[in-house]
C-alpha atoms as a PDB file:
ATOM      1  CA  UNK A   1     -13.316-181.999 -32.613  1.00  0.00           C
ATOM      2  CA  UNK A   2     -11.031-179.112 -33.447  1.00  0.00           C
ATOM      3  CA  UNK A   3      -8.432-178.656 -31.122  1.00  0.00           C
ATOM      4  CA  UNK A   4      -6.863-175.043 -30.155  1.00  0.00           C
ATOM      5  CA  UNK A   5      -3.879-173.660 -28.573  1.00  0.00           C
ATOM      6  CA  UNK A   6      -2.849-175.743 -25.767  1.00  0.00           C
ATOM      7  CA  UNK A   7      -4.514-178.734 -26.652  1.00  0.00           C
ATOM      8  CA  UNK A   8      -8.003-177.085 -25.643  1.00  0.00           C
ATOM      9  CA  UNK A   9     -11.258-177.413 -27.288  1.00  0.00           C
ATOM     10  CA  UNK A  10     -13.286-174.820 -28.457  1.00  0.00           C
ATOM     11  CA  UNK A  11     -15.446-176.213 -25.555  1.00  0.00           C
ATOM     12  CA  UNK A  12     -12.959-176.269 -22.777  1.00  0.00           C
ATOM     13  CA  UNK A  13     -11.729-172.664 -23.803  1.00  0.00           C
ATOM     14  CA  UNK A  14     -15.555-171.555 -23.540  1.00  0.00           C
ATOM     15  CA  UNK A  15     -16.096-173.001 -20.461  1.00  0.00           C
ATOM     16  CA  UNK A  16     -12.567-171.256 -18.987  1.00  0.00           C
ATOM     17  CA  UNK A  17     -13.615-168.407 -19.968  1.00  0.00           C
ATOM     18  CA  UNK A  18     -17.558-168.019 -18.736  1.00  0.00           C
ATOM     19  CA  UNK A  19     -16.405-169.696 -15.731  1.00  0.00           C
ATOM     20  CA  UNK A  20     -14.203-166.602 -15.356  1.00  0.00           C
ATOM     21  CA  UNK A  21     -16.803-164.274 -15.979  1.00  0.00           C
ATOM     22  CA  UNK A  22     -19.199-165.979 -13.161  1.00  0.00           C
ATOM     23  CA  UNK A  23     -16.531-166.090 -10.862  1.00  0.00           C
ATOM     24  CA  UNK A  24     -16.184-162.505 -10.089  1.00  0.00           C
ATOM     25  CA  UNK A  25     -12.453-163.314  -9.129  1.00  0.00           C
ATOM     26  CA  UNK A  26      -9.204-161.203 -10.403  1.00  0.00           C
ATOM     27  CA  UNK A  27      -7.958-162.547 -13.227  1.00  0.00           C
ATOM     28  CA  UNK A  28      -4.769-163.839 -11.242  1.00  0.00           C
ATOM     29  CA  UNK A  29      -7.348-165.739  -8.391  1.00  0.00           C
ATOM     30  CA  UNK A  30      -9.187-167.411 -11.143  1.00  0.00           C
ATOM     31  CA  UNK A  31      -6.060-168.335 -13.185  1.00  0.00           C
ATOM     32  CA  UNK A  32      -4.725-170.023  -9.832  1.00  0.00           C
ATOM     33  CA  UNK A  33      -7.424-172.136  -8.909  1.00  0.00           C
ATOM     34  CA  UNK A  34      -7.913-172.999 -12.897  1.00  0.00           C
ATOM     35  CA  UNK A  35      -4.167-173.882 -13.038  1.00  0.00           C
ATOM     36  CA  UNK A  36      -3.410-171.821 -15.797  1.00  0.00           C
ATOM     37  CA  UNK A  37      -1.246-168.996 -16.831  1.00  0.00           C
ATOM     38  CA  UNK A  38      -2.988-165.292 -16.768  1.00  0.00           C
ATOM     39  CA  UNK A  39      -1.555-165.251 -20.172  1.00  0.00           C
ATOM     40  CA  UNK A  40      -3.387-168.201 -21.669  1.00  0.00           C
ATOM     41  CA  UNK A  41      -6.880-166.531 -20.152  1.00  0.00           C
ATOM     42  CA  UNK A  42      -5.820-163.197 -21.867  1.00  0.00           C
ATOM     43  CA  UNK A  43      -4.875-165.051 -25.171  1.00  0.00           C
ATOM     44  CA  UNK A  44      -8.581-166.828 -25.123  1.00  0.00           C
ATOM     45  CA  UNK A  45     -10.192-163.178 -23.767  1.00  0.00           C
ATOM     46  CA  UNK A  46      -8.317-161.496 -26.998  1.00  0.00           C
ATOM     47  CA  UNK A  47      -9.295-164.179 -29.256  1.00  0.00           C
ATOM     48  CA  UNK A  48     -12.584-164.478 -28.125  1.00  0.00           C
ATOM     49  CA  UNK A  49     -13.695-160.567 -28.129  1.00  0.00           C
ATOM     50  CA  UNK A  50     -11.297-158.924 -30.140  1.00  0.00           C
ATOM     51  CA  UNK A  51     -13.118-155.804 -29.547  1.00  0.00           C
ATOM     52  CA  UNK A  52     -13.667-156.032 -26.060  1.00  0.00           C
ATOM     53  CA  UNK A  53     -12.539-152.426 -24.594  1.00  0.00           C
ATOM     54  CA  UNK A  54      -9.152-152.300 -22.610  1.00  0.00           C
ATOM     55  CA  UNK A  55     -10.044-151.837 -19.085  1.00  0.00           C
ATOM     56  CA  UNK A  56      -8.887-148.057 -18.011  1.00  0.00           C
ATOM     57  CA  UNK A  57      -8.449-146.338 -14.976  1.00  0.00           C
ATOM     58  CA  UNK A  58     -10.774-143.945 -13.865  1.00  0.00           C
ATOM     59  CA  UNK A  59     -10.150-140.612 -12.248  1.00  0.00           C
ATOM     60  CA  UNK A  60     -12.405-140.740  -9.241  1.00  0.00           C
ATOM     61  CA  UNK A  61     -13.635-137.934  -6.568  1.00  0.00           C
ATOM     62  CA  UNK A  62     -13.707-138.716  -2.890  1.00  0.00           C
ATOM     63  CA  UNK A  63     -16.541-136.206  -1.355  1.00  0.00           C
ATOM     64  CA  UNK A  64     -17.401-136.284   2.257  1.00  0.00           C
ATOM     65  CA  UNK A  65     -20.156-138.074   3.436  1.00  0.00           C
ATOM     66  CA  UNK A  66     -23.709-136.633   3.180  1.00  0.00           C
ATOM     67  CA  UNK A  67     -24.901-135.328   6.636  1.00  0.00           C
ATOM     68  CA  UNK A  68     -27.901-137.528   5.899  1.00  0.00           C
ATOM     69  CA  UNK A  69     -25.950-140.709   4.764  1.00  0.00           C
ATOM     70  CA  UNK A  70     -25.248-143.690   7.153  1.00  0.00           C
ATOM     71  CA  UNK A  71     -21.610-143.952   8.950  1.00  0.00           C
ATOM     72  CA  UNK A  72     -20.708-147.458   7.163  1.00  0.00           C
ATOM     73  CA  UNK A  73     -22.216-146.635   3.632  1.00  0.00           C
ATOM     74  CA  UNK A  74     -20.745-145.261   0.526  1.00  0.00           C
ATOM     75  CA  UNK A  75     -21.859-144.263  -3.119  1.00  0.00           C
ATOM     76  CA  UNK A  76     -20.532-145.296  -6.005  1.00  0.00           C
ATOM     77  CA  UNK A  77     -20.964-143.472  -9.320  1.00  0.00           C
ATOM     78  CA  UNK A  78     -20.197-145.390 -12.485  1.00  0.00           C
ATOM     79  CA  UNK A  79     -18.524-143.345 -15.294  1.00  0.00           C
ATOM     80  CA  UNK A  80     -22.064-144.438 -17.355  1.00  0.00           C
ATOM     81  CA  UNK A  81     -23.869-142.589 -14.365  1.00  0.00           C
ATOM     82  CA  UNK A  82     -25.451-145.391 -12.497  1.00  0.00           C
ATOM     83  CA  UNK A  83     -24.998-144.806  -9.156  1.00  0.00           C
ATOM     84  CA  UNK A  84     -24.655-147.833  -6.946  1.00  0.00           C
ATOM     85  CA  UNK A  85     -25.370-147.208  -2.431  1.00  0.00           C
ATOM     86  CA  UNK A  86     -24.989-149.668   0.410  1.00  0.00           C
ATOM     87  CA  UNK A  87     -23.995-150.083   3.631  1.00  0.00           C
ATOM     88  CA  UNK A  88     -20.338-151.672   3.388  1.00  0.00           C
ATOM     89  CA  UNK A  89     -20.264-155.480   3.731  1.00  0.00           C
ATOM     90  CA  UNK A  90     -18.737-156.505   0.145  1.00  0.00           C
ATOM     91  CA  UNK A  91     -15.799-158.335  -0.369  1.00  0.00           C
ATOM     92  CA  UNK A  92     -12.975-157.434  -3.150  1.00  0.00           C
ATOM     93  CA  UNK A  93     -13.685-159.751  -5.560  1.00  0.00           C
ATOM     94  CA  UNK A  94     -18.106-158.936  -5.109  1.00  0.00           C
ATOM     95  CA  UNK A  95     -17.652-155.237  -5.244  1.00  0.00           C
ATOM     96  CA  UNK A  96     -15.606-155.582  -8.405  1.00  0.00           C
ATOM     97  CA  UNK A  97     -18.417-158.031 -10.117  1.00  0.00           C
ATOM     98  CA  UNK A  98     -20.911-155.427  -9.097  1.00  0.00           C
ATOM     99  CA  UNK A  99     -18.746-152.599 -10.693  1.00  0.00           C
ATOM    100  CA  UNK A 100     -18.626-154.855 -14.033  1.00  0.00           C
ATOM    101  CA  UNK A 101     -21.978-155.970 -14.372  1.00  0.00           C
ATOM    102  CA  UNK A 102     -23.260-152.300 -13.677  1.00  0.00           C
ATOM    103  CA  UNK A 103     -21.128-151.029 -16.242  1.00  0.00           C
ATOM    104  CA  UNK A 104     -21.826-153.285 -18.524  1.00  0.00           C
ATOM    105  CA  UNK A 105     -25.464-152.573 -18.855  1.00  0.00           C
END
């Protein structure tokens, strides 16, 4: 078996990184209870999808709520133009999966 940076296996670097991508953690949260560095997950990441787009920040627009909308909702509008509505009960790390798995479709 072909060893890669690190002593890793193509296996083990697989499984570090769609472990990652199930966890809906930041990348710091999930290098922590992984024990290892954020830099070794980019390195794979890079490696791994060497297209992958650079995650940008977005320019967003804070409206008032709708007369009609509940007191603890919100709406979210994706820059590909889903929109995404709920009552607020998510945590960090949930709301951000949501936000990439909606984006990514």
């Amino acid at each position: 078996m072909r060893k890669r940076d690190n002593g890793r296996s193509a296996e083990e670097v697989k499984r570090l990184l769609e472990g990652y991508q199930r966890s809906g953690l930041t990348r710091r949260e999930y290098c922590q209870r992984a024990a290892i560095p954020v830099t070794t997950l980019d390195y794979y990441r890079r490696r791994t999808h060497p297209t992958a787009p650079v995650m940008r920040l977005t320019r967003v627009e804070v409206k008032p709520a709708a007369e009609h909308s509940q007191p603890d909702s919100f709406t979210l509008v994706l820059t590909n133009g889903r929109r995404i509505e709920s009552g607020w009960g998510f945590q960090e790390p949930d709301l951000a999966r949501l936000i990439r798995i909606a984006e990514a479709e």
